[in-house]
Protein backbone atom coordinates (compact mmCIF):
# COMPACT_ATOMS: atom_id res chain seq x y z
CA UNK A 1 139.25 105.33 135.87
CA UNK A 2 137.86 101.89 135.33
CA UNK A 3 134.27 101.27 135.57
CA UNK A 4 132.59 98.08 135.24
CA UNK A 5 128.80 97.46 134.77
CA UNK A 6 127.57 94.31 135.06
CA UNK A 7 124.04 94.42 136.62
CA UNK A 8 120.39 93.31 136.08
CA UNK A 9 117.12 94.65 137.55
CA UNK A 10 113.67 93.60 136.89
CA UNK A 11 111.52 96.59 136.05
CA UNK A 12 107.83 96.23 135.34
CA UNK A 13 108.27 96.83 131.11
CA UNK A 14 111.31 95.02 130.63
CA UNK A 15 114.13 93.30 132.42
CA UNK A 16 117.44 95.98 132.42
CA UNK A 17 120.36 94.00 131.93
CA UNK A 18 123.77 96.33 131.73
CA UNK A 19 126.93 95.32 130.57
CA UNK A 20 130.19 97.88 130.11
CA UNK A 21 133.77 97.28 131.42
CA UNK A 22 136.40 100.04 130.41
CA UNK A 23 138.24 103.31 131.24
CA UNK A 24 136.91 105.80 129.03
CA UNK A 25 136.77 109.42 131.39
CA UNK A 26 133.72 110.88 129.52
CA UNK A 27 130.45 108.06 128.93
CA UNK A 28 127.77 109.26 127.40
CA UNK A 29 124.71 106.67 127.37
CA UNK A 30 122.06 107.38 124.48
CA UNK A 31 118.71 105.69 124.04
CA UNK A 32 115.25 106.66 123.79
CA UNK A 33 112.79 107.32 126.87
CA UNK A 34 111.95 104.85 128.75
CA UNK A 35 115.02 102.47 127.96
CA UNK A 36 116.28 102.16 131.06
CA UNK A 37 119.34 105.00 130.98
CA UNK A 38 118.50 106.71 134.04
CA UNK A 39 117.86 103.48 135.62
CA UNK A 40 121.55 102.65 134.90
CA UNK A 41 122.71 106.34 136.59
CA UNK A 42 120.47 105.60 139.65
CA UNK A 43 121.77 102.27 140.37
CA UNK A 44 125.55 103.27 140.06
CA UNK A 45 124.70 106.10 142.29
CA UNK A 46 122.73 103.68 145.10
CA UNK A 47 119.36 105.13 144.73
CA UNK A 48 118.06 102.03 142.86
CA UNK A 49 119.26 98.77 143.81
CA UNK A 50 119.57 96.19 141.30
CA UNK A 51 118.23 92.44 141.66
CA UNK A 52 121.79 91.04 141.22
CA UNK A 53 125.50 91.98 139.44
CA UNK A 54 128.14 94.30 139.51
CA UNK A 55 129.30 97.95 139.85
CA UNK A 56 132.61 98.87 140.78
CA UNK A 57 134.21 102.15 140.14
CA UNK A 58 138.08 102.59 140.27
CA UNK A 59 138.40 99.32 141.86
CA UNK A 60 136.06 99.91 144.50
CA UNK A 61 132.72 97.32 144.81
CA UNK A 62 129.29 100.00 144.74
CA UNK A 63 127.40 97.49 144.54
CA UNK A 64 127.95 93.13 144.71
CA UNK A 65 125.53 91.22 144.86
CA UNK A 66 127.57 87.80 145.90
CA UNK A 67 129.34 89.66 148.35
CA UNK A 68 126.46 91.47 150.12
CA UNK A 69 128.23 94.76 148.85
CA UNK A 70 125.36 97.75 148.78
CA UNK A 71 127.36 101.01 150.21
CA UNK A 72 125.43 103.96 150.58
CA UNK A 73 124.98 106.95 148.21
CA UNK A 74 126.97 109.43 150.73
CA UNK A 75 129.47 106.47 150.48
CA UNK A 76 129.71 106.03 146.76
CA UNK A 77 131.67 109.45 146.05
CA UNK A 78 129.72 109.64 143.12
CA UNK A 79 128.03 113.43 142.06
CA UNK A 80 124.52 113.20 140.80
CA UNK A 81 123.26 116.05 138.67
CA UNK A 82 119.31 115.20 138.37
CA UNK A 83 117.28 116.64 135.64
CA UNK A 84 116.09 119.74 138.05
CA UNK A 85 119.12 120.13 139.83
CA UNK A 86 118.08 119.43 143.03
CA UNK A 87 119.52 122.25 144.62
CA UNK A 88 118.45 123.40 148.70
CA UNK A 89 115.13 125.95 147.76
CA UNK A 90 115.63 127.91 151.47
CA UNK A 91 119.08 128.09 150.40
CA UNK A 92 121.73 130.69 149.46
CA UNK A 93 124.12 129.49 146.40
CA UNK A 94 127.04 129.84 148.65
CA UNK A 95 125.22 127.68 151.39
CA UNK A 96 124.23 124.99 148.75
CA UNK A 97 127.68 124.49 147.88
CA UNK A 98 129.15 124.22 151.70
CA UNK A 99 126.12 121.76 151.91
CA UNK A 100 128.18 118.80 150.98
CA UNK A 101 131.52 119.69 152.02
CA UNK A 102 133.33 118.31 154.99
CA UNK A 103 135.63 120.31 157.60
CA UNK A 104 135.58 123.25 159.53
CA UNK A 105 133.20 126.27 158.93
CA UNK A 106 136.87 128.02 157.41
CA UNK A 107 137.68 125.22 155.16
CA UNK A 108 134.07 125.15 153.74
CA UNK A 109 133.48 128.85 153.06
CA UNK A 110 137.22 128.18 151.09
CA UNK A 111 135.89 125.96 149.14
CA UNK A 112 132.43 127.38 148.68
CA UNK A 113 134.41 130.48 146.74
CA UNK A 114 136.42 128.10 144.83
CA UNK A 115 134.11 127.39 143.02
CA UNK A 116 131.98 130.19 142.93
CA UNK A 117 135.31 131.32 141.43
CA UNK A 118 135.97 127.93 139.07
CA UNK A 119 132.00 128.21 138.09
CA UNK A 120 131.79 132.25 137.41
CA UNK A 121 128.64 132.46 140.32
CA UNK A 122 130.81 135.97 141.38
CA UNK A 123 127.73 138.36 143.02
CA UNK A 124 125.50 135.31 142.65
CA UNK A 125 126.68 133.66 146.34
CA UNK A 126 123.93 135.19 148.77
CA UNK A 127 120.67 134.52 145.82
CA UNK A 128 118.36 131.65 146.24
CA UNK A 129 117.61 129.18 143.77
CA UNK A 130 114.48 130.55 142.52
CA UNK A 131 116.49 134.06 142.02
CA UNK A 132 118.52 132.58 139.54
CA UNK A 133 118.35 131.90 135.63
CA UNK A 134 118.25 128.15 134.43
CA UNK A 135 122.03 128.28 133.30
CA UNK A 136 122.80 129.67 136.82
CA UNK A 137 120.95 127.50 138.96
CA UNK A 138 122.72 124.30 136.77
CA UNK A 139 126.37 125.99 137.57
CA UNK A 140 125.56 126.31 141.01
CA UNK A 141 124.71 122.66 140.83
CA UNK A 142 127.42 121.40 139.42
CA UNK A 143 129.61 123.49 141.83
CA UNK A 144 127.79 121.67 144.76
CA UNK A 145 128.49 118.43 143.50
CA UNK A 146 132.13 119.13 142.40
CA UNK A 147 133.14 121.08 145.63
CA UNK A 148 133.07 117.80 147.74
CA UNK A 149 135.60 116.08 145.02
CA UNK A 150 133.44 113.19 143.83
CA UNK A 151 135.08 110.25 141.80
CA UNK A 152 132.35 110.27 139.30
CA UNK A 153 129.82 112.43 138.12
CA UNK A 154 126.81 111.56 136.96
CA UNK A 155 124.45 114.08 134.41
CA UNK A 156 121.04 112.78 133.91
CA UNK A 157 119.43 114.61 131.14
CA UNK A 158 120.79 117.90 131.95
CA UNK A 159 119.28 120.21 128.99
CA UNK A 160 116.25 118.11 128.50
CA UNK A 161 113.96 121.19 130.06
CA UNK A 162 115.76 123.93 128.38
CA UNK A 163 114.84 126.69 125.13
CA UNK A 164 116.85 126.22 122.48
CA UNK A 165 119.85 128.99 122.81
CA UNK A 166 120.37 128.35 126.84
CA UNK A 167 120.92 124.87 125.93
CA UNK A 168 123.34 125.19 123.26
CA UNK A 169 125.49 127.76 125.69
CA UNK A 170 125.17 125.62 128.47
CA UNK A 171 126.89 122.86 126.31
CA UNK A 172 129.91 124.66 125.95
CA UNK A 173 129.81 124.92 129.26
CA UNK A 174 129.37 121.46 130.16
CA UNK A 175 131.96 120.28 127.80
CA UNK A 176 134.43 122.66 129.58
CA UNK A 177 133.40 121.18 133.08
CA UNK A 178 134.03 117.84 131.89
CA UNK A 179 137.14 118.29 130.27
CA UNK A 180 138.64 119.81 133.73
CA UNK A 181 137.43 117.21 135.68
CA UNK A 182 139.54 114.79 136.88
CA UNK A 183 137.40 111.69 137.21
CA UNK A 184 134.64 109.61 135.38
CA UNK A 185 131.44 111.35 133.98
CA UNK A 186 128.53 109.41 132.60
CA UNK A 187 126.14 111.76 130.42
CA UNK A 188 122.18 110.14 130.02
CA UNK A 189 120.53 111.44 127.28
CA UNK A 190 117.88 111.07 124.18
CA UNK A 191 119.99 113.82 122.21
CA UNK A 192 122.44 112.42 119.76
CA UNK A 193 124.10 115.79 119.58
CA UNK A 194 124.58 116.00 122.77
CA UNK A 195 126.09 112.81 123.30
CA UNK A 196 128.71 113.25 120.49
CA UNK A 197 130.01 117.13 121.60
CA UNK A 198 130.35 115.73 125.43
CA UNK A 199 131.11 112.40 125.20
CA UNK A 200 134.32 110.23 124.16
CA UNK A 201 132.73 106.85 124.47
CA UNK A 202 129.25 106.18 124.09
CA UNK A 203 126.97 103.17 125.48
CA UNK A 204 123.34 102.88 122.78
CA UNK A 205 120.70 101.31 124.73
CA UNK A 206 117.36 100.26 123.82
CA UNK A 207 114.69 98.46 125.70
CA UNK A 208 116.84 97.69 128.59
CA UNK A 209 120.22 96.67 127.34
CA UNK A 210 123.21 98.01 126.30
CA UNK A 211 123.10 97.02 122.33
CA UNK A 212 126.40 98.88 120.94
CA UNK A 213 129.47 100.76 122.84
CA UNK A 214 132.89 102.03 121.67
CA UNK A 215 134.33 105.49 121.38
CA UNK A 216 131.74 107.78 120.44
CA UNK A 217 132.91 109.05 116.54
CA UNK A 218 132.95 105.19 115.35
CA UNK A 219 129.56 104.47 116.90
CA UNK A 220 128.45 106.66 114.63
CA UNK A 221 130.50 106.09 111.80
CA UNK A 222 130.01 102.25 111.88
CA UNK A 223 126.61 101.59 113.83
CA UNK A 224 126.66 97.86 112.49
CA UNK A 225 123.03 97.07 113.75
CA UNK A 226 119.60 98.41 112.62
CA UNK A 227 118.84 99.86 116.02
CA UNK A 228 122.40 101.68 116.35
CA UNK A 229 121.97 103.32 113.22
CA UNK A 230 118.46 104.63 114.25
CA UNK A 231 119.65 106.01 117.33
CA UNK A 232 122.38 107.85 116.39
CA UNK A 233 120.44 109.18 113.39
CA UNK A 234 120.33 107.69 110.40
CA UNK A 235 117.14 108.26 107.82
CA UNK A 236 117.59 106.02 105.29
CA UNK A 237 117.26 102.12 106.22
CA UNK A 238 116.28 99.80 103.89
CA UNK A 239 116.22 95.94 103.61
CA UNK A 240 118.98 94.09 101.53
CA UNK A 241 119.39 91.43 99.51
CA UNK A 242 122.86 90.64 98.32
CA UNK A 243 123.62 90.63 95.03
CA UNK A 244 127.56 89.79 95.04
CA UNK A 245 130.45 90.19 97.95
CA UNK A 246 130.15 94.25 97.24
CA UNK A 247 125.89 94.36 95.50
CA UNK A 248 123.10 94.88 97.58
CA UNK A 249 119.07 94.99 96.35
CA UNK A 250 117.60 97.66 98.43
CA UNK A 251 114.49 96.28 98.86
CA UNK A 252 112.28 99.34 100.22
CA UNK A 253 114.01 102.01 97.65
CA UNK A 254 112.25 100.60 94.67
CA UNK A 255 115.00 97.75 94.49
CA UNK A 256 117.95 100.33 93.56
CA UNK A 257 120.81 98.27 92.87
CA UNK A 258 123.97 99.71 95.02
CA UNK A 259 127.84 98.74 95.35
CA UNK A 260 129.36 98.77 98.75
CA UNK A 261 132.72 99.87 99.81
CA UNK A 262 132.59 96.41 102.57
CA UNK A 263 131.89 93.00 101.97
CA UNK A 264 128.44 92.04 102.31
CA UNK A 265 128.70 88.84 104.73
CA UNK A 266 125.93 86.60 105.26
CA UNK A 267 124.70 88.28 109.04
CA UNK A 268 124.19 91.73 106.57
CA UNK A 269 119.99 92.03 106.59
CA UNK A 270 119.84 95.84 106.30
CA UNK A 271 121.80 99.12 104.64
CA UNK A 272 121.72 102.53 105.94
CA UNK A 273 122.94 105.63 104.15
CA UNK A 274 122.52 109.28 105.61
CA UNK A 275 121.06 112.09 104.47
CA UNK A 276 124.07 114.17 104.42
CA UNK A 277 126.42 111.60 102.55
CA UNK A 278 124.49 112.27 98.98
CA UNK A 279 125.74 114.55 96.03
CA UNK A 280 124.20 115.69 93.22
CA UNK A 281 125.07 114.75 89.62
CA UNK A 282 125.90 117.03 86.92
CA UNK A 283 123.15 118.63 84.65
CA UNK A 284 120.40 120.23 86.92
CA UNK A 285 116.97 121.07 85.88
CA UNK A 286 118.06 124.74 84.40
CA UNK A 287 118.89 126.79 87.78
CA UNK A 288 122.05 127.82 88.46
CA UNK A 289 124.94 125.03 88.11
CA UNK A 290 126.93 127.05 90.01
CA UNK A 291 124.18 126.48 92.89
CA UNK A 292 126.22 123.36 93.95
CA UNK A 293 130.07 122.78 95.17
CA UNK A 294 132.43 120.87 93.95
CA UNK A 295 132.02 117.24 95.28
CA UNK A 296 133.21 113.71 94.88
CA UNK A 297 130.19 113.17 92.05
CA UNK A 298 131.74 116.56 89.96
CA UNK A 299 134.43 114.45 88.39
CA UNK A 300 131.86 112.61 86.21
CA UNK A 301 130.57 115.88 84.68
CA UNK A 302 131.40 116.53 81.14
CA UNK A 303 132.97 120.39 80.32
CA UNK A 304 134.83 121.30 77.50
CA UNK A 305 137.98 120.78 78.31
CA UNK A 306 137.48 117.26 79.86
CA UNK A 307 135.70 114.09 78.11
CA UNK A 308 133.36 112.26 80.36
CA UNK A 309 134.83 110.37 83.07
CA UNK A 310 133.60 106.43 83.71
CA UNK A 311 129.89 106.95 85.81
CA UNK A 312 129.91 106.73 89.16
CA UNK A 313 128.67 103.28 90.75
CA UNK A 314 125.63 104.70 92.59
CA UNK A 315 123.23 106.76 90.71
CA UNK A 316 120.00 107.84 92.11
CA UNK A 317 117.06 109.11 90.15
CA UNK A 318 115.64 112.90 91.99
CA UNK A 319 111.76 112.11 90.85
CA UNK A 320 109.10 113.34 92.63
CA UNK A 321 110.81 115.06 95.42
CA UNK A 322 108.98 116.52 98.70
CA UNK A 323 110.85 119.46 99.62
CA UNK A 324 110.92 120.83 103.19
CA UNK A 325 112.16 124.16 103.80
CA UNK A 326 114.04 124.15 107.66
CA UNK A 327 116.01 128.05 108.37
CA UNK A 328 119.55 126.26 107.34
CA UNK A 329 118.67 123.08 105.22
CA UNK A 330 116.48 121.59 102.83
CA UNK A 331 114.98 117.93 103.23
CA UNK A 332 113.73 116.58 100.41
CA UNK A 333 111.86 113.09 100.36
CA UNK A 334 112.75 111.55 96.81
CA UNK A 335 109.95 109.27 95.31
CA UNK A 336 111.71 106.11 96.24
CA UNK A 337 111.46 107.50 100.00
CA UNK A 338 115.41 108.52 100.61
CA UNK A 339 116.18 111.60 102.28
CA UNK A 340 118.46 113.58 101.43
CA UNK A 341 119.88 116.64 103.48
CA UNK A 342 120.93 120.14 101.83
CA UNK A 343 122.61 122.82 104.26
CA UNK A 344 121.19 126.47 102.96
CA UNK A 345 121.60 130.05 103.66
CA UNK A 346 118.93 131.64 105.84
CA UNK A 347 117.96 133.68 102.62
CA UNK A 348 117.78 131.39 100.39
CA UNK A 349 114.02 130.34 100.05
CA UNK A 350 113.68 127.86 96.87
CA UNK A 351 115.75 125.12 95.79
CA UNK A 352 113.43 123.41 93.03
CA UNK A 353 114.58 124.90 90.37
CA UNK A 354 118.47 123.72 91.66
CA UNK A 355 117.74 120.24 91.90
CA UNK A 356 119.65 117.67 90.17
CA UNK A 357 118.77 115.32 87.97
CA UNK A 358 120.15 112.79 90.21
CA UNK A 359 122.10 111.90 93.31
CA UNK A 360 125.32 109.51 93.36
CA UNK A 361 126.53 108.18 97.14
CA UNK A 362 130.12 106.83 97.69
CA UNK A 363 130.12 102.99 98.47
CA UNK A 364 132.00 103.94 101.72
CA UNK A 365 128.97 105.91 102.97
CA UNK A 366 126.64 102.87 102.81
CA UNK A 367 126.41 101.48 105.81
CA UNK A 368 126.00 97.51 106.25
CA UNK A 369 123.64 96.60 109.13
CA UNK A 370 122.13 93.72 111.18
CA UNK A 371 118.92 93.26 112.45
């Protein structure tokens, strides 16, 4: 379903400005707080009203500001799942869900266990919200909004209140929903995680506007601006200065001198690497070699049945490191401030005595930025 975005409101820290024109059936728009995300999902549903632009969903105008086009949420056919789920307090599950479907009193209560059926709420039907656990209270939610067939729906920070374990369930969950459903979704949220499990195509805003977009997996595999790279995770930023079409300087890591797998054009002002996409060198610092797995770096180690191979390009010293012990991976903060990332077993409770003498990083992994 095509959606275009092309809309600006004045808000009182920054002007929103929001640009997106595609078909992409699962959106996911990522940003920190206060950005102007669920801004974005309140306008395309009607409750906000922008200054001036665009929003039309599936050829239909929401909102045109040269026309005099402003329809009504109950209009829109959009679903809105807020943050608290909204649902009727005084309300039975079953009652919520009739609440916004239209027909007879028959054709309701038929679609009421539809989706009591579609959104296992079986034995839940006569409890009130308050009676029911966080997970159930957001199913019965959704099954409100679905039941009246919206063309889009709209999830504005969904997990943002929950513990840890209900909120990697309810994921599954979610990502289920949204692969049945037939129309347009558009997930808000500050969770990078959660934006590349649920989403196929991903909007990155910060401070208003809409600064990268594309299908989710490259966003994050080419971010190509500072800002993109920070907000879908990456640790390790550093100024540049070019050295040749594939040398860069990396000015805030102690000038380490690194070859990249693309060209480094003239716009290129920062590099990004992250912690995940390092490998240690051979010859550790007496634990166990057998500590690490085989890896793109193991082909440079010497044995006795194989001379040394040519070094690898990018070799980085492991002095000084910070180690921080998390239940499934290491971090450890080398001296020239890189991260690096180390998965772990739950019992495993020291690593010094594993670490490497060094780290190598494939040119392909370093990722060329603007500012």
């Amino acid at each position: 379903m095509q959606l275009i975005l092309d809309f600006e409101k004045k808000l009182e820290d920054f002007h929103l400005h929001v640009h997106h024109e595609g078909d992409a059936s699962r959106i996911g728009i990522l940003g920190a707080s206060g950005c102007g995300k669920s801004m974005t999902l309140r306008s395309i549903a009607g409750i906000e009203t922008p200054d001036r632009g665009l929003i039309r969903l599936g050829g239909r105008d929401l909102f045109d500001s040269s026309q005099k086009i402003n329809l009504r949420p109950q209009e829109r056919r959009v679903g809105y799942l807020f943050q608290n789920y909204a649902l009727f307090p005084t309300m039975t599950v079953e009652q919520n869900i009739m609440a916004g479907v239209r027909g007879s009193k028959e054709e309701r209560q038929k679609r009421a266990q539809e989706m009591v059926r579609a959104f296992q709420l079986e034995g839940l039907e006569k409890r009130r919200p308050a009676e029911l656990s966080g997970g159930q209270q957001q199913r019965a939610a959704l099954a409100r909004i679905i039941a009246y067939r919206p063309e889009a729906l709209l999830l504005d920070e969904p997990f943002s209140a929950m513990d840890y374990f209900l909120k990697e369930k309810l994921r599954l969950e979610m990502k289920q929903v949204l692969q049945e459903f037939e129309g347009l979704s558009i997930l808000v949220t500050h969770d990078r995680d959660e934006a590349y499990q649920l989403c196929d195509h991903l909007l990155l805003m910060h401070e208003g506007s809409v600064i990268a977009g594309g299908p989710t997996k490259e966003i994050f595999d080419n971010p190509k601006t500072v800002e993109a790279a920070r907000l879908t995770g990456c640790k390790n930023i550093t100024r540049i200065r070019p050295l040749g079409p594939h040398r860069i300087c990396a000015l805030d890591w102690d000038n380490l001198e690194l070859t990249t797998g693309e060209e480094v054009t003239d716009e290129i002002t920062h590099a990004g690497i992250r912690a995940h996409d390092f490998f240690p060198m051979g010859g550790d610092r007496g634990g166990d070699r057998g500590r690490f797995s085989v890896s793109p770096c193991s082909r440079y180690e010497e044995t006795e049945n194989r001379p040394l191979s040519p070094p690898p390009e990018n070799i980085i010293p492991v002095e000084n490191p910070v180690l921080t012990e998390l239940p499934f991976e290491w971090y450890i903060v080398l001296q020239n401030k890189i991260w690096w990332k180390v998965p772990k077993d739950i019992r495993s409770h020291d690593f010094s005595e594993s670490l490497p003498r060094a780290l190598c990083v494939d040119p392909s992994a370093i990722m060329l930025l603007t500012q």
